[in-house]
N, C-alpha and C. Protein backbone atom coordinates (compact mmCIF):
# COMPACT_ATOMS: atom_id res chain seq x y z
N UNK A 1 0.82 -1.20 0.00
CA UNK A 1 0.00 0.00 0.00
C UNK A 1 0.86 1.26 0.00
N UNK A 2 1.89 1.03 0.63
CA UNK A 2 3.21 2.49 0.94
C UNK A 2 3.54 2.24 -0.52
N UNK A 3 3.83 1.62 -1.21
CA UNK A 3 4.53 1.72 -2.13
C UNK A 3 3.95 2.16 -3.31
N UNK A 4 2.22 2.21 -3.52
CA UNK A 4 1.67 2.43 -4.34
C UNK A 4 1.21 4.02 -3.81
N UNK A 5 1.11 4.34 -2.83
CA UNK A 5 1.22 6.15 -2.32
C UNK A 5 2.19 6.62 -2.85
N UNK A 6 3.46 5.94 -2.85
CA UNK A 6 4.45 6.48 -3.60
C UNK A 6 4.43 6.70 -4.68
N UNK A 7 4.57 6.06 -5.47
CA UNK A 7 4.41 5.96 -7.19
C UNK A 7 3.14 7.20 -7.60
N UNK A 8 1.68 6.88 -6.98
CA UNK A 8 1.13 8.27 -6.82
C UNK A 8 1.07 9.43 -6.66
N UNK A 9 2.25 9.32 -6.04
CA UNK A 9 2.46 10.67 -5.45
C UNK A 9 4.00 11.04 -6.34
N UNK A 10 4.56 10.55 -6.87
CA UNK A 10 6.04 10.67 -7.78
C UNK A 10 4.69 11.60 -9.10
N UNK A 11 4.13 10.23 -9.58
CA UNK A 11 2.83 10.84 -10.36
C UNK A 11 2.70 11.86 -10.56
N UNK A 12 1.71 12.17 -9.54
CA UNK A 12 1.28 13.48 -9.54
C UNK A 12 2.22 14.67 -9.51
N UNK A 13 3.31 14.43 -8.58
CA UNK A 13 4.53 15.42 -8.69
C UNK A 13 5.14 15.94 -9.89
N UNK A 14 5.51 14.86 -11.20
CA UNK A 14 5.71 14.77 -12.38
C UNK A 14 4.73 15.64 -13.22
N UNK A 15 3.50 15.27 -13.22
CA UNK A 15 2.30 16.15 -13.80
C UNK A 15 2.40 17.18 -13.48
N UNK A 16 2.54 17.82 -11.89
CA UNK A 16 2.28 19.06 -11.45
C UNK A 16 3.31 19.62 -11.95
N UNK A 17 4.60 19.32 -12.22
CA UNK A 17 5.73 20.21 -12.93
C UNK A 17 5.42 20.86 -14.43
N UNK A 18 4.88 19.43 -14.81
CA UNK A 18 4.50 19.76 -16.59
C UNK A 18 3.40 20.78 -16.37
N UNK A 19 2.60 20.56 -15.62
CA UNK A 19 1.42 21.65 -15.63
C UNK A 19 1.80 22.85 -15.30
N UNK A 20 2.87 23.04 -14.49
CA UNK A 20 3.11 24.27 -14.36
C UNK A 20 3.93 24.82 -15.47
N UNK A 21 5.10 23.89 -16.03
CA UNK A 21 5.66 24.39 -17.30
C UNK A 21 4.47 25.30 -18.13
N UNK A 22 4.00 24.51 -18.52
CA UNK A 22 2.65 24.61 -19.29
C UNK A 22 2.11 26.30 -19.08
N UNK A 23 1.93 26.47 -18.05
CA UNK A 23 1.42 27.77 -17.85
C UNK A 23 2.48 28.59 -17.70
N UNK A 24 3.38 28.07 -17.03
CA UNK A 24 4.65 29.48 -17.13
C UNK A 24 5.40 29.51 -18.41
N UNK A 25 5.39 28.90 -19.44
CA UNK A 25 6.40 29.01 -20.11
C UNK A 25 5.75 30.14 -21.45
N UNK A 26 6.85 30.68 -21.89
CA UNK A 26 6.61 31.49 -22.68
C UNK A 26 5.97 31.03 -23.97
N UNK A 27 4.35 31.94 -24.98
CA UNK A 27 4.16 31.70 -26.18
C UNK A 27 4.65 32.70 -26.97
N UNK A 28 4.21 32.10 -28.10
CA UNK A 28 5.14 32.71 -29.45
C UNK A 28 5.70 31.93 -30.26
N UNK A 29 6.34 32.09 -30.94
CA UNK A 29 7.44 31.70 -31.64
C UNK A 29 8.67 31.96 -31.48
N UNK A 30 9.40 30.68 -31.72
CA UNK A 30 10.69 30.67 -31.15
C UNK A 30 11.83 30.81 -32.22
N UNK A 31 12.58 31.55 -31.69
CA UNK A 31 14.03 31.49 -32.49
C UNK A 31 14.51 30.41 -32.38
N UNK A 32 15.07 30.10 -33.99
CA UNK A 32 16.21 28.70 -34.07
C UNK A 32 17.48 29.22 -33.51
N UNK A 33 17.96 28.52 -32.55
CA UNK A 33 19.11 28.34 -31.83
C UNK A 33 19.51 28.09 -30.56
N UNK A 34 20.18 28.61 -30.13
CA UNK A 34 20.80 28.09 -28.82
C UNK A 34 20.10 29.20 -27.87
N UNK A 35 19.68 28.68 -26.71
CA UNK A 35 18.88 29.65 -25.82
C UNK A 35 20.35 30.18 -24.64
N UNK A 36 20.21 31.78 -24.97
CA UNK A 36 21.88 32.47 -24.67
C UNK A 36 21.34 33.49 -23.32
N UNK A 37 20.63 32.95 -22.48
CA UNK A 37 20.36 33.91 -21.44
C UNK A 37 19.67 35.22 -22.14
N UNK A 38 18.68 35.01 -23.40
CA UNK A 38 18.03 35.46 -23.91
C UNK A 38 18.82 36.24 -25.24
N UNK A 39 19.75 36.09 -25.12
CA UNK A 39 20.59 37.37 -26.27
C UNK A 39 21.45 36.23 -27.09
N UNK A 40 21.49 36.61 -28.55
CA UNK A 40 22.00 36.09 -29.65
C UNK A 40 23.48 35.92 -30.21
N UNK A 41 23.64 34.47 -29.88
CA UNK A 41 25.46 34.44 -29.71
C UNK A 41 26.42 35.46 -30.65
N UNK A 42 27.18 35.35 -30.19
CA UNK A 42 28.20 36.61 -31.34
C UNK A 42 28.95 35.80 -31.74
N UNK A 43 29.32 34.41 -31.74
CA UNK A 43 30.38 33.69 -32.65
C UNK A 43 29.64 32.44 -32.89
N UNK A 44 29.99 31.69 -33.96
CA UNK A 44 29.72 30.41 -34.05
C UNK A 44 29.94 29.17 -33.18
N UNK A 45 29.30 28.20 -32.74
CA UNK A 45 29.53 27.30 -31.84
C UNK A 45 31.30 26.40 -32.24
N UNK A 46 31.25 26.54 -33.06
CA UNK A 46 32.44 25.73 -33.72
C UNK A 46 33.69 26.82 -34.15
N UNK A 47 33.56 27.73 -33.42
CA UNK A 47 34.73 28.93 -33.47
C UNK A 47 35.94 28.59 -32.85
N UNK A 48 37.10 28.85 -33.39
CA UNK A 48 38.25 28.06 -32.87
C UNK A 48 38.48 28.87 -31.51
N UNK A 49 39.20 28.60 -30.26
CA UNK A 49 39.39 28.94 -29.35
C UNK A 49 41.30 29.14 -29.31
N UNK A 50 42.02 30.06 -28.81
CA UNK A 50 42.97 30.64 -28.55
C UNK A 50 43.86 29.13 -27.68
N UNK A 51 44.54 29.01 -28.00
CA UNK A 51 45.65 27.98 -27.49
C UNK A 51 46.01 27.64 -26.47
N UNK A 52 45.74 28.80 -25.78
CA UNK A 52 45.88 28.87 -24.04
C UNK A 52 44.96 28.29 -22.68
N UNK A 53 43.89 27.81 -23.99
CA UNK A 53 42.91 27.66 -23.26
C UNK A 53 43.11 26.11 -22.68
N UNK A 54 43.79 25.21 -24.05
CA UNK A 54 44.33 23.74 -24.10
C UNK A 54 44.57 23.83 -22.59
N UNK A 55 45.77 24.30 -22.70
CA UNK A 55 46.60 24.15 -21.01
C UNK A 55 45.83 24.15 -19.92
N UNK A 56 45.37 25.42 -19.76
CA UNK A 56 44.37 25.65 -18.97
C UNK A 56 43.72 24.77 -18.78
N UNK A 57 42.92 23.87 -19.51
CA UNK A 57 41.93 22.93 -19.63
C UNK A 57 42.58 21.50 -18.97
N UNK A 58 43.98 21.28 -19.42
CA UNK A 58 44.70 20.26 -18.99
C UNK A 58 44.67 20.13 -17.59
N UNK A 59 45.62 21.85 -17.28
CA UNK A 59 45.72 21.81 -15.75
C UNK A 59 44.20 21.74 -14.75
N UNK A 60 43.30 22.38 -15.41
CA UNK A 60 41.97 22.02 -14.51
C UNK A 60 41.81 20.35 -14.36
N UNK A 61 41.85 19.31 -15.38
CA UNK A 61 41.69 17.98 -15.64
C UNK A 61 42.17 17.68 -14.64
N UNK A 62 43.71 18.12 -14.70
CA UNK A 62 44.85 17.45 -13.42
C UNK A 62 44.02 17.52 -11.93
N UNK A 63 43.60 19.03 -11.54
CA UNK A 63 43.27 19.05 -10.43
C UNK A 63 41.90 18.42 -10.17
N UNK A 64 41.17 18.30 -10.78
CA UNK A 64 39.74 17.52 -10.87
C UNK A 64 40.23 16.39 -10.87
N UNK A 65 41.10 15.48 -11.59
CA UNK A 65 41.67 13.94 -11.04
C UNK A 65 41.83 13.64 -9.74
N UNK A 66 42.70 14.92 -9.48
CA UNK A 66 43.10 14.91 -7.98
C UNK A 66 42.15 14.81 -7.06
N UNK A 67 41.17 15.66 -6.99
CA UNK A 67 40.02 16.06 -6.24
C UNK A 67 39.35 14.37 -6.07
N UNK A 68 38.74 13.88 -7.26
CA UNK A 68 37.98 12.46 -7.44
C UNK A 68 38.99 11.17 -6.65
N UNK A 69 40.21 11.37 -6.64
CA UNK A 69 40.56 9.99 -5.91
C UNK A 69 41.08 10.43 -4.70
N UNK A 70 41.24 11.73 -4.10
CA UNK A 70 41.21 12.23 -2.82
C UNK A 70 40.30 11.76 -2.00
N UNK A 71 39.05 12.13 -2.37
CA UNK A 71 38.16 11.97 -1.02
C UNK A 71 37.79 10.59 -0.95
N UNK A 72 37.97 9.44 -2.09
CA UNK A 72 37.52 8.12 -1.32
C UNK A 72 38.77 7.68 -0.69
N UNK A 73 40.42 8.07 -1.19
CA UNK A 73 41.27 7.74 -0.21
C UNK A 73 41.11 8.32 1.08
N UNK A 74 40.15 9.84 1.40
CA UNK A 74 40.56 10.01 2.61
C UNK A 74 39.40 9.35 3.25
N UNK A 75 38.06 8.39 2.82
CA UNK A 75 37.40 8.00 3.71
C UNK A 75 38.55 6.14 4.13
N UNK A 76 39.26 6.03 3.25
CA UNK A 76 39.87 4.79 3.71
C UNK A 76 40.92 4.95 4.27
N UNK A 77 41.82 6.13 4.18
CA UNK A 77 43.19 6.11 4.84
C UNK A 77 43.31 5.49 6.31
N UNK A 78 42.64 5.65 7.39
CA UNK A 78 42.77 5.10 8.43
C UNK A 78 42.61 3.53 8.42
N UNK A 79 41.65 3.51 7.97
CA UNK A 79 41.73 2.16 7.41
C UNK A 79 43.06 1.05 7.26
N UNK A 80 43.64 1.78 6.25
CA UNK A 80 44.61 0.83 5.10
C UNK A 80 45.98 1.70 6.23
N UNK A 81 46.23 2.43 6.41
CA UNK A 81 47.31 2.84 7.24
C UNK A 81 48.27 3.97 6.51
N UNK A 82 49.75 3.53 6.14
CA UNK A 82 50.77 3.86 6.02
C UNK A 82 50.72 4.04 4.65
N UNK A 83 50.82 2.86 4.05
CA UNK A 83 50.35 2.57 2.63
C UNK A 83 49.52 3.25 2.39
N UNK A 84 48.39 3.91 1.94
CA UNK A 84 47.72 4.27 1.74
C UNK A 84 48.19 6.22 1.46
N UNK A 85 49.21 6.22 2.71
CA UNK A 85 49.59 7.51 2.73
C UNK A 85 50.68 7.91 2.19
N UNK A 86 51.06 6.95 1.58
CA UNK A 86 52.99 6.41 0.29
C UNK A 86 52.27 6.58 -0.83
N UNK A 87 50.72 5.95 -0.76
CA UNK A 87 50.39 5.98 -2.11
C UNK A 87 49.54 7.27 -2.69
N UNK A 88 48.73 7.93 -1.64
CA UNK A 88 49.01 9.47 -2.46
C UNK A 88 49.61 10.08 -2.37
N UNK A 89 50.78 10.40 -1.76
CA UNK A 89 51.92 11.43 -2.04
C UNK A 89 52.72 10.79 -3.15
N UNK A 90 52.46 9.38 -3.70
CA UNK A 90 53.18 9.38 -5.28
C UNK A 90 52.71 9.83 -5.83
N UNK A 91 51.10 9.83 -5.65
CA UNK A 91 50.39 10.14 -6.66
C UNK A 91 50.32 11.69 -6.63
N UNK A 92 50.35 12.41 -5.62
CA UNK A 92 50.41 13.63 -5.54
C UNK A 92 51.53 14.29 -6.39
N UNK A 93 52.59 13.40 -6.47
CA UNK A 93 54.16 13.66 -6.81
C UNK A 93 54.67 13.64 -8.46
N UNK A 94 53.17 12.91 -9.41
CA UNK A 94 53.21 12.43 -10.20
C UNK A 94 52.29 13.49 -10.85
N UNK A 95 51.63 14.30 -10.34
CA UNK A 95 50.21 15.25 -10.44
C UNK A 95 50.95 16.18 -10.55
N UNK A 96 52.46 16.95 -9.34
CA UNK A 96 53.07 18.12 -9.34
C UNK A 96 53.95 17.71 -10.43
N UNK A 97 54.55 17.11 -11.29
CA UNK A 97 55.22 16.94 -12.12
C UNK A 97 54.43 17.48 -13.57
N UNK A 98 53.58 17.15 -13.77
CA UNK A 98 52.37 17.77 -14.92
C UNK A 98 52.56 19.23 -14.38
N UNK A 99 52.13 19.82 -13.29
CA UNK A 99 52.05 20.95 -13.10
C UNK A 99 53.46 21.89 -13.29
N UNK A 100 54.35 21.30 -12.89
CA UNK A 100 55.45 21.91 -12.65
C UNK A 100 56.35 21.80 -14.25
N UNK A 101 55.68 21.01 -14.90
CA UNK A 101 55.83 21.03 -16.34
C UNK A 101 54.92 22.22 -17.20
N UNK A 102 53.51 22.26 -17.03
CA UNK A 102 53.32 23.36 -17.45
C UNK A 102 53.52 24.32 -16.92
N UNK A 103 54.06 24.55 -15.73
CA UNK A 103 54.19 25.99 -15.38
C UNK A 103 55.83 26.36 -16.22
N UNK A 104 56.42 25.52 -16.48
CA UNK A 104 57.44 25.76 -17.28
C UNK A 104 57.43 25.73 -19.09
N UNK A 105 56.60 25.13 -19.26
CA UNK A 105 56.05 25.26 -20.35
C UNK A 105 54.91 26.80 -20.70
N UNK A 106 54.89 27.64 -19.53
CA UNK A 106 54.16 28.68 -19.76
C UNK A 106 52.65 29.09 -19.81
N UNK A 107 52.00 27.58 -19.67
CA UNK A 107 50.64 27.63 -19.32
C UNK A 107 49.85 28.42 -18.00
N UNK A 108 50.61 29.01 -17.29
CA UNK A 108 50.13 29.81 -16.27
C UNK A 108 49.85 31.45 -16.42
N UNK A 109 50.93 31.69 -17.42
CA UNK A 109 51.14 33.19 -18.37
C UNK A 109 50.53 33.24 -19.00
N UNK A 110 49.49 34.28 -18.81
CA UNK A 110 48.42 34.75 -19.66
C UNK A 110 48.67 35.40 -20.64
N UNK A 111 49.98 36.63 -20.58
CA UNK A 111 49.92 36.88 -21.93
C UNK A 111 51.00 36.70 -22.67
């Protein structure tokens, strides 16, 4: 019986969104394209981007790697011990090497 209140009630929740879409959303006719916080892009989607951005993009990757296998090592580190704490500071060590490569490679210099 709980389980079929549920599903009812997901239901109705689902409907009540569309119904409200429904009434709030704007009529008219719509422009073909990309919806830009209301205003009309100034370059093409497929516009080449400036070189600097690569790096940039790399070094964010690096630190977002970092970030993702950080926090389940730090819910196990106590756990696993010593080891555990050899094995991200390689990995940490292996992460500042990328970095310390592009910062020599010039990816930090904006202009």
């Amino acid at each position: 019986m709980q389980t079929f209140l549920l599903v009812a009630l997901v239901v109705v929740g689902v409907a009540g969104v569309y119904a409200v879409s429904l009434v709030v959303a704007p009529r008219g006719t719509l422009r073909v394209g990309p919806y830009l916080s209301g205003g009309l892009p100034r370059e093409h989607a497929l516009s080449r981007f400036h070189v600097r951005w690569y790096a940039v993009t790399l070094v964010f990757l690096a630190f977002d790697m970092e970030m993702i296998f950080m926090y389940p090592w730090a819910l196990v580190v106590a756990e696993v011990g010593g080891v555990a704490l050899v094995e991200m500071f390689a990995f940490l060590g292996l992460l500042m090497v990328g970095v310390v490569y592009a910062w020599r490679e010039g990816a930090f210099r904006w202009v």
